[in-house]
N, C-alpha and C. Protein backbone atom coordinates (compact mmCIF):
# COMPACT_ATOMS: atom_id res chain seq x y z
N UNK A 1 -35.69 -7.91 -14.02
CA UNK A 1 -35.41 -7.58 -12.64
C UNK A 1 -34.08 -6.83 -12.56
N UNK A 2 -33.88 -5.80 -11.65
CA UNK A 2 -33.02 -5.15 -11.45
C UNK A 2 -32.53 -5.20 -10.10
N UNK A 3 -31.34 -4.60 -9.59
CA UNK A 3 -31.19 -4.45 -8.01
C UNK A 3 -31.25 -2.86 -8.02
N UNK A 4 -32.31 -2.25 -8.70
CA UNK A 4 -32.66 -0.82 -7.77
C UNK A 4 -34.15 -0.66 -7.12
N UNK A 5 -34.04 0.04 -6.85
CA UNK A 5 -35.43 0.19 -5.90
C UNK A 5 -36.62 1.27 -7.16
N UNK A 6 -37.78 0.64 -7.11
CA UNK A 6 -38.75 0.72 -8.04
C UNK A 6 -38.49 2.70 -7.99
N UNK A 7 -38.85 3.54 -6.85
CA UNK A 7 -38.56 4.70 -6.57
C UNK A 7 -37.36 5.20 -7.60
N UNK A 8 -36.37 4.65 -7.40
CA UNK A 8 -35.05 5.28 -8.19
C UNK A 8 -35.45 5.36 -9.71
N UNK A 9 -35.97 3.89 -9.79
CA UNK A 9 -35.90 3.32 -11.82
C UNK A 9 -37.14 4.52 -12.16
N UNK A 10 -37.84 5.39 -10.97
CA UNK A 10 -39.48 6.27 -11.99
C UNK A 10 -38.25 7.32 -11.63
N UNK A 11 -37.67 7.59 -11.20
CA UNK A 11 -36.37 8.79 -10.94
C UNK A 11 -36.22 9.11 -12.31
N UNK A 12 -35.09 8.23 -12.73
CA UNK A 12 -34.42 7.57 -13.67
C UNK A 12 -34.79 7.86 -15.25
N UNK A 13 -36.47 7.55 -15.38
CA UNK A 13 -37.43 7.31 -16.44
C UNK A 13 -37.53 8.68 -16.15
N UNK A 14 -38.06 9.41 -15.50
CA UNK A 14 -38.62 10.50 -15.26
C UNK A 14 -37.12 11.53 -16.07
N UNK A 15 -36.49 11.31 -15.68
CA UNK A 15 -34.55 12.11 -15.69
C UNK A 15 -34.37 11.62 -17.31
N UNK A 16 -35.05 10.71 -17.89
CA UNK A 16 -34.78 10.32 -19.28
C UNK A 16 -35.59 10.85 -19.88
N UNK A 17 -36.94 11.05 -19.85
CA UNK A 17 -38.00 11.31 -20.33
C UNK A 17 -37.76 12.96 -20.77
N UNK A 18 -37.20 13.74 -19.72
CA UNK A 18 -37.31 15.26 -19.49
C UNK A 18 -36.22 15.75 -20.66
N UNK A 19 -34.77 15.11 -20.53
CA UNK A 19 -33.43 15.50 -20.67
C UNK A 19 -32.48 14.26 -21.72
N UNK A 20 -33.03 13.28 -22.05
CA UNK A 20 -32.99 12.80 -23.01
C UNK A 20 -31.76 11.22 -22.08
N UNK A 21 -30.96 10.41 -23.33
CA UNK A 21 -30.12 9.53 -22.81
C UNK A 21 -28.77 10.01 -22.43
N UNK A 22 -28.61 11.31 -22.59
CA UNK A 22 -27.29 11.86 -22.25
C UNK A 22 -27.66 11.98 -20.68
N UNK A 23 -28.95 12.20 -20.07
CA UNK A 23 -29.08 12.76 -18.67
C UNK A 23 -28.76 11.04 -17.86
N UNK A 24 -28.47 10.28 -18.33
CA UNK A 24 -28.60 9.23 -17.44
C UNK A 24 -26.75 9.11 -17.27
N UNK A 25 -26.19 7.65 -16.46
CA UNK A 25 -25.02 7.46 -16.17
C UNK A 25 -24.21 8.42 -14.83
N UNK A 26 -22.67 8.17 -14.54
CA UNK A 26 -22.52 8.91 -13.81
C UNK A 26 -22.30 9.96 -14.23
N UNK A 27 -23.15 11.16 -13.69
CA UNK A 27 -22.80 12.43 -13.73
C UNK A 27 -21.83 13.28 -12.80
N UNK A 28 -21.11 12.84 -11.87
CA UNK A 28 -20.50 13.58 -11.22
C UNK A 28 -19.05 13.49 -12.34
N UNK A 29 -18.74 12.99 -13.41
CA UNK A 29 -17.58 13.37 -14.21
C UNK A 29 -17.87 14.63 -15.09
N UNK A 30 -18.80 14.76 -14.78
CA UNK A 30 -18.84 16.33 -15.80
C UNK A 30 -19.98 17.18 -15.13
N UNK A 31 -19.12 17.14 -13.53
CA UNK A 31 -19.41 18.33 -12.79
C UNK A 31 -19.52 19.52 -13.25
N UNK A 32 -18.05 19.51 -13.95
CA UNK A 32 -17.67 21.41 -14.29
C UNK A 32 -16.85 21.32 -13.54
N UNK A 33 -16.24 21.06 -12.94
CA UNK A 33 -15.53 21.18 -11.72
C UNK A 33 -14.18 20.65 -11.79
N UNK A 34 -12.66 20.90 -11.08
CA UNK A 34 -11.01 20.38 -11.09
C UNK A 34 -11.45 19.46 -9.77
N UNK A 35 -10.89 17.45 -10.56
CA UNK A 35 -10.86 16.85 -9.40
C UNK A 35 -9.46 17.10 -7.98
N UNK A 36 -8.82 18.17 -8.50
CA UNK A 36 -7.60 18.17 -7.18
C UNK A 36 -7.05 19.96 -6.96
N UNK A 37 -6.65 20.06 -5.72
CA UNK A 37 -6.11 21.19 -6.01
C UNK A 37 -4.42 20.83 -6.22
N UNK A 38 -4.20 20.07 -6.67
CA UNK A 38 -2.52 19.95 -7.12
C UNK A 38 -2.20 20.48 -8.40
N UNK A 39 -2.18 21.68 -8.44
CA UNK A 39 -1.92 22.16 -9.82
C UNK A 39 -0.38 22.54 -10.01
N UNK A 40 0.16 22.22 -11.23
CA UNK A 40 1.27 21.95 -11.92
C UNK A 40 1.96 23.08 -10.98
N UNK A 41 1.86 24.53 -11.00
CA UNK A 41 2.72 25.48 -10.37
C UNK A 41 2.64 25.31 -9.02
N UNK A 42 1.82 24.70 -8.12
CA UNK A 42 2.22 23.99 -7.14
C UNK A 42 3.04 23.12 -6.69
N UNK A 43 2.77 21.94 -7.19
CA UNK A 43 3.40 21.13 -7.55
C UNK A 43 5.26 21.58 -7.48
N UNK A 44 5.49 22.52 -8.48
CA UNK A 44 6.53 23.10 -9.26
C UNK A 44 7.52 23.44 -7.85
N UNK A 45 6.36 24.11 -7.12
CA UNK A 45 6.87 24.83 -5.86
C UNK A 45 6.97 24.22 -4.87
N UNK A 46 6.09 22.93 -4.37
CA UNK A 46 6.45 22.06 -3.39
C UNK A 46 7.67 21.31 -4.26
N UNK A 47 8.40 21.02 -4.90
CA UNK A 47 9.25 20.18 -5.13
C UNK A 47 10.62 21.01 -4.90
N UNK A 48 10.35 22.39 -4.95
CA UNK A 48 11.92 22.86 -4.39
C UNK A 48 11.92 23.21 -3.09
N UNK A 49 10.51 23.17 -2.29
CA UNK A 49 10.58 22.94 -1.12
C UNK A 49 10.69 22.02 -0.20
N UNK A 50 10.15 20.77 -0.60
CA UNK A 50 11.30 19.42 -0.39
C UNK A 50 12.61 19.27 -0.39
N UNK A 51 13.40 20.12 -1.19
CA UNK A 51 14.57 20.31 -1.26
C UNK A 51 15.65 20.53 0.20
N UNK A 52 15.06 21.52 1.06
CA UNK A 52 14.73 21.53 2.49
C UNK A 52 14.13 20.19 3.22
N UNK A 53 14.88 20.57 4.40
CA UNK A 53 14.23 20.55 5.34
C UNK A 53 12.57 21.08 6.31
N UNK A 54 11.62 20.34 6.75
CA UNK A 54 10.39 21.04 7.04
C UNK A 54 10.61 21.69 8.22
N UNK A 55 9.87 22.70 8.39
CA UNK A 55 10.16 23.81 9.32
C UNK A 55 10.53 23.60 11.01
N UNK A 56 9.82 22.19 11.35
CA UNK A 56 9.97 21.50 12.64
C UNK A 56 11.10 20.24 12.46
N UNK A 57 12.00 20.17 11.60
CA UNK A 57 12.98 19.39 11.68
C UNK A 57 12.48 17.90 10.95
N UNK A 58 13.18 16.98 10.98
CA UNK A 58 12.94 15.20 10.75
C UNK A 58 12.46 15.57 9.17
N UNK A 59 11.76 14.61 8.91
CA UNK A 59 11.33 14.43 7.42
C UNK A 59 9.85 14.53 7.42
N UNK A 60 9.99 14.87 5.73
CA UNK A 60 8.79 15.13 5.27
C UNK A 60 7.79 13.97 5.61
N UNK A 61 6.10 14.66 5.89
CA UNK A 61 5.31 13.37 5.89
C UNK A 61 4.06 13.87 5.19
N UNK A 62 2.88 12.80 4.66
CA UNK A 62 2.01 13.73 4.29
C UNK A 62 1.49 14.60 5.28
N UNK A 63 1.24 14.31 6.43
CA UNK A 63 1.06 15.99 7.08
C UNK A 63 1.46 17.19 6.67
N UNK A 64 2.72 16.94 7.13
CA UNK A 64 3.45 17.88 6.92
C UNK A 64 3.45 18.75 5.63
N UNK A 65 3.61 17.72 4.60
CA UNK A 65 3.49 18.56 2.81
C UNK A 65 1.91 19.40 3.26
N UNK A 66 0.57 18.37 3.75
CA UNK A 66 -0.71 19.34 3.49
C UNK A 66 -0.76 20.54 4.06
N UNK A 67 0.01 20.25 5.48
CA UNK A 67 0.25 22.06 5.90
C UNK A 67 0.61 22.92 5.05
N UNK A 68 1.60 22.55 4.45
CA UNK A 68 2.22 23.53 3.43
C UNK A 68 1.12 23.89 2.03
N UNK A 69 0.88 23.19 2.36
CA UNK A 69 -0.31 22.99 0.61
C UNK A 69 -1.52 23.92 0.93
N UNK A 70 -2.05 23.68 2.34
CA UNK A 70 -3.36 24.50 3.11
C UNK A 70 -2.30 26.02 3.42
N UNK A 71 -1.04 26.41 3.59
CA UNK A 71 -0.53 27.81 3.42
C UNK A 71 -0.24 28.29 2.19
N UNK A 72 0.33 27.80 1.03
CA UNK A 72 -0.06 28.10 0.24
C UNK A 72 -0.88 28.32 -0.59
N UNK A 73 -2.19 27.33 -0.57
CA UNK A 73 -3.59 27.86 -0.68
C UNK A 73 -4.40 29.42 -0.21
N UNK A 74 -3.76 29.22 0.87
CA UNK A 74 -4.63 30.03 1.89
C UNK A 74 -5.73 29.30 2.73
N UNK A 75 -5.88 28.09 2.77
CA UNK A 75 -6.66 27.42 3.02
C UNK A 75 -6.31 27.29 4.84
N UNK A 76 -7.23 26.76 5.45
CA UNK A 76 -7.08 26.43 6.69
C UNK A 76 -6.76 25.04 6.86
N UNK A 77 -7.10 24.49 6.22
CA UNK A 77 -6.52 22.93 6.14
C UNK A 77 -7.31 22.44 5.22
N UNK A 78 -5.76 21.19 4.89
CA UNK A 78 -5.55 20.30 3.28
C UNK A 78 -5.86 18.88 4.10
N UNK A 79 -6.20 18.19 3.40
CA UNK A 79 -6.45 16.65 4.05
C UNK A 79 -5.27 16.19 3.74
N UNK A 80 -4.82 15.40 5.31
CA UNK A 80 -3.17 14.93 4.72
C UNK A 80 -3.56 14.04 3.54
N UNK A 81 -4.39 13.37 3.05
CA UNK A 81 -3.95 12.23 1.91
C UNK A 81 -3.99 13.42 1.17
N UNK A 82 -4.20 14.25 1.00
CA UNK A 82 -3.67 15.02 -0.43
C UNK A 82 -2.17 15.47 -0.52
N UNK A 83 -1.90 15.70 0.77
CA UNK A 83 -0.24 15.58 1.08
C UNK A 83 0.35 14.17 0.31
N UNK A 84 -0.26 13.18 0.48
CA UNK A 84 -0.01 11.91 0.26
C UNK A 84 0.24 11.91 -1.21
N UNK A 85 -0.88 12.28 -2.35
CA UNK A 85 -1.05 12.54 -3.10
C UNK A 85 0.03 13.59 -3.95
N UNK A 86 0.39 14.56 -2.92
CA UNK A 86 1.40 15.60 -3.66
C UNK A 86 2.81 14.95 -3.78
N UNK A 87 2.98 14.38 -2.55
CA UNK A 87 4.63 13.31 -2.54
C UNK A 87 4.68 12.73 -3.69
N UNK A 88 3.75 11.95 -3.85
CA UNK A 88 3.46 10.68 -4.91
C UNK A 88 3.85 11.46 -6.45
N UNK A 89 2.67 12.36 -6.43
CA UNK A 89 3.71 13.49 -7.81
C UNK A 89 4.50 14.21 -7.79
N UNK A 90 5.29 14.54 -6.78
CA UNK A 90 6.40 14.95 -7.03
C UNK A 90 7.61 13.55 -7.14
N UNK A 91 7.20 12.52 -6.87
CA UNK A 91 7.99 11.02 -7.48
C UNK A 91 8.24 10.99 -6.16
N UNK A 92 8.25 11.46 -4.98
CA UNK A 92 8.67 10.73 -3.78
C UNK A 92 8.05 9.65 -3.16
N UNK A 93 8.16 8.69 -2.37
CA UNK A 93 7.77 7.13 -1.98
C UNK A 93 8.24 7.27 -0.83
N UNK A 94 8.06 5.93 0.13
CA UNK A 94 8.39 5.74 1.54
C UNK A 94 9.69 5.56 1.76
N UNK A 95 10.03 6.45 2.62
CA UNK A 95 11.47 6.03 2.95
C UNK A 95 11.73 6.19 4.62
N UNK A 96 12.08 4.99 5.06
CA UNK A 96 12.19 4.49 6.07
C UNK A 96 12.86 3.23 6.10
N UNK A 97 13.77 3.89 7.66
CA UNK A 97 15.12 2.47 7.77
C UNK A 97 14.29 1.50 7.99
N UNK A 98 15.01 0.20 8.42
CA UNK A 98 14.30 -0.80 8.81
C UNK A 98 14.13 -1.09 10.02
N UNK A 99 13.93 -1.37 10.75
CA UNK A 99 13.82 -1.52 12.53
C UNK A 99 15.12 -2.08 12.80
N UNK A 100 15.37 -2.11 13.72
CA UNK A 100 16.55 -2.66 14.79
C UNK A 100 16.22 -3.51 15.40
N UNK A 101 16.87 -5.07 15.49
CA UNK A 101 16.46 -5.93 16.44
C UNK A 101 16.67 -5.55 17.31
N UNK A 102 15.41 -5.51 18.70
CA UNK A 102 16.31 -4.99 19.65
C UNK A 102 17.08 -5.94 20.45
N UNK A 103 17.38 -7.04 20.51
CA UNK A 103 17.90 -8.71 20.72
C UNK A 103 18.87 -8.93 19.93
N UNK A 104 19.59 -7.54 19.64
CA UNK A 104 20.77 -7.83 18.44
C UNK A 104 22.39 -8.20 19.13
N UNK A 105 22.98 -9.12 19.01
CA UNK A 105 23.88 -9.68 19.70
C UNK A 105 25.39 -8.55 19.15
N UNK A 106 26.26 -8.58 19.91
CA UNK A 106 27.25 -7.66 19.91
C UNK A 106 28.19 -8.52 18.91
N UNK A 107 29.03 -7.34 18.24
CA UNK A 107 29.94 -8.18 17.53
C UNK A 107 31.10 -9.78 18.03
N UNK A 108 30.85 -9.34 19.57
CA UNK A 108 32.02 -10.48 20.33
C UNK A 108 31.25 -11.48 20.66
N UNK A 109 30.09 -11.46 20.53
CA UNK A 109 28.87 -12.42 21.29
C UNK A 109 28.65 -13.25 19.84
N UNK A 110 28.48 -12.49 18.61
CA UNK A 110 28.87 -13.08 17.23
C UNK A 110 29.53 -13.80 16.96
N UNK A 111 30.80 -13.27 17.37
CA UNK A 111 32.37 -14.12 17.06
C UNK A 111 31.91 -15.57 17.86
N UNK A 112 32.07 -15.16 19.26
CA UNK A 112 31.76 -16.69 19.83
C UNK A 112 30.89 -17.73 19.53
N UNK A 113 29.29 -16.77 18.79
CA UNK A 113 28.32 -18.35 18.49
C UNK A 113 29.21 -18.89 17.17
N UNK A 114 29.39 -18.14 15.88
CA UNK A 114 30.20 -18.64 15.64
C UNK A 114 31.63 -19.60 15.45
N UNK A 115 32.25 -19.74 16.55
CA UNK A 115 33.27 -21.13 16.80
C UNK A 115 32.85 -22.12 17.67
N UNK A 116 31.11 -21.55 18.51
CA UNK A 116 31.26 -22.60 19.19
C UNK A 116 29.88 -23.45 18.72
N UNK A 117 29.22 -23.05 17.39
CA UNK A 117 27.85 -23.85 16.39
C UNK A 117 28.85 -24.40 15.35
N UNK A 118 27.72 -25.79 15.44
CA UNK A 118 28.53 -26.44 14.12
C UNK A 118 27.92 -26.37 13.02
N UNK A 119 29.05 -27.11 12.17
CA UNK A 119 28.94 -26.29 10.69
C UNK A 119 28.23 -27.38 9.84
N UNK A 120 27.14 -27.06 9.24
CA UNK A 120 26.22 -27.87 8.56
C UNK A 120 27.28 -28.76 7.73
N UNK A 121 26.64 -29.91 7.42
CA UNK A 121 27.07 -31.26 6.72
C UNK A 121 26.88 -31.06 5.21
N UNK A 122 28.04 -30.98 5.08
CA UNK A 122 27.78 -31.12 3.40
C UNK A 122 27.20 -32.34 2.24
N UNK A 123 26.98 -33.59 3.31
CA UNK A 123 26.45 -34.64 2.85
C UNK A 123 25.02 -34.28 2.41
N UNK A 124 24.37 -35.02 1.35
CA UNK A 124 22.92 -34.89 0.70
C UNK A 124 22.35 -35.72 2.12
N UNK A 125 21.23 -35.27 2.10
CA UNK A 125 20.47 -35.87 3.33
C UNK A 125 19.24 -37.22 2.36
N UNK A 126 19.20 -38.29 3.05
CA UNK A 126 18.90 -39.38 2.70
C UNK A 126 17.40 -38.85 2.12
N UNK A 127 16.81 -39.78 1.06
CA UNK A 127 15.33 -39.66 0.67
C UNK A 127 14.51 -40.39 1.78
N UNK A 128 13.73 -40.36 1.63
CA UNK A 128 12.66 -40.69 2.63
C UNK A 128 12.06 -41.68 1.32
N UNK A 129 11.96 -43.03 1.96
CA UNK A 129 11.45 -43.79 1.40
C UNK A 129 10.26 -44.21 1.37
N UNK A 130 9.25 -44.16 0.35
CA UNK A 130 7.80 -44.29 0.15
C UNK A 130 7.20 -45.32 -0.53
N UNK A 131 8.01 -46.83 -0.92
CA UNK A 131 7.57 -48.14 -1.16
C UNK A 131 6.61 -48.98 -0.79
N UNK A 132 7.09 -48.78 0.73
CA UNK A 132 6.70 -49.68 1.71
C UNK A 132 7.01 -49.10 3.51
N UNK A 133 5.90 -49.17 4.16
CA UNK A 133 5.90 -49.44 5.35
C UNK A 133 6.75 -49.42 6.23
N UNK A 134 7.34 -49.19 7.57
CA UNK A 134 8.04 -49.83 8.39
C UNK A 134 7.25 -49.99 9.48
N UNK A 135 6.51 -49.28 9.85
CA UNK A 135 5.38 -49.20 11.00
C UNK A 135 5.00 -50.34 11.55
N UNK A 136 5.12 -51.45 10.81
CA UNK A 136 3.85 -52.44 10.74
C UNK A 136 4.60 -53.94 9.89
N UNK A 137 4.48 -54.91 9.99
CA UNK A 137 5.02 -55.96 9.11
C UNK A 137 4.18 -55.82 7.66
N UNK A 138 4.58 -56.81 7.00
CA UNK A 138 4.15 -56.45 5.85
C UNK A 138 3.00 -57.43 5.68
N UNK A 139 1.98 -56.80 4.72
CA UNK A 139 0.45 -58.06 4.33
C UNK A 139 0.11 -58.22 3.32
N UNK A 140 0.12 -59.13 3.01
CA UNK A 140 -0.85 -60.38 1.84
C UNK A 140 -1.36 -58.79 1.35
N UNK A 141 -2.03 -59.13 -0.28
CA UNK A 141 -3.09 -58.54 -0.60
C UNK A 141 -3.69 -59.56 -1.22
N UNK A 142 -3.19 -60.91 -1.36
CA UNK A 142 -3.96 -61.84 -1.77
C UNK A 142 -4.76 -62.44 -1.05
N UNK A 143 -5.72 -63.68 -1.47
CA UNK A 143 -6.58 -64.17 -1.12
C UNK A 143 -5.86 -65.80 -0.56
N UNK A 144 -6.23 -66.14 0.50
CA UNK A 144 -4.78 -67.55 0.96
C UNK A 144 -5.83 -68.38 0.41
């Protein structure tokens, strides 16, 4: 038993029978075909154009790189994850601050919780005892 459908497996037989055991497996790896258009002299050239600033100001994003990638192509448009993709080889990663509390207390509002919270106890805090009971008096387990 298999999980393909009887249709596919006479496909299959049929695709083996004609073209031998090389015709079976995935064939889309030996299309003939380049899986990316990120080629090295691209590449070469988006990385001193990072160097810059992008033409509308702020920072680079993958958008932004695929525009550039779909004009230098000549292309009409690049899928931003290939933008995504071009950052990534040229070694760039996410960079972004971290948010701002916006509930962030002023330096004088600081100072004050400060003198007026107290200051943790340097004493070890007691174990919690697991012997015996307090809930409840204590009981026999014998027989009277």
């Amino acid at each position: 038993m298999t999980s393909f459908a009887q249709r596919w497996i006479e496909q299959l037989a049929a695709r083996y029978n004609a073209e031998g055991p090389e015709s079976l497996g995935d064939l889309r790896r030996r299309n003939g075909s380049t899986a990316t258009v990120l080629k090295p002299d691209l590449l070469a050239e988006l990385r001193v154009r990072l160097n810059e600033p992008p033409d509308d100001g702020g920072l680079w994003t993958s958008a932004k790189v695929a525009a550039f990638l779909a004009r230098e192509l000549g292309l009409e448009k690049v899928a931003v994850q290939r933008g995504w993709e071009a950052l990534k080889a040229c070694g760039m990663s996410i960079q972004a601050p971290r948010p701002k509390n916006p509930k962030v207390a002023s330096p004088e509002e600081a100072a004050a919780f400060k003198k007026t919270s107290k200051t943790p106890s340097r004493r070890k805090p007691r174990s919690i005892q697991s012997d015996r009971s307090r809930s409840s008096p204590a009981t026999s387990t014998g027989s009277a």
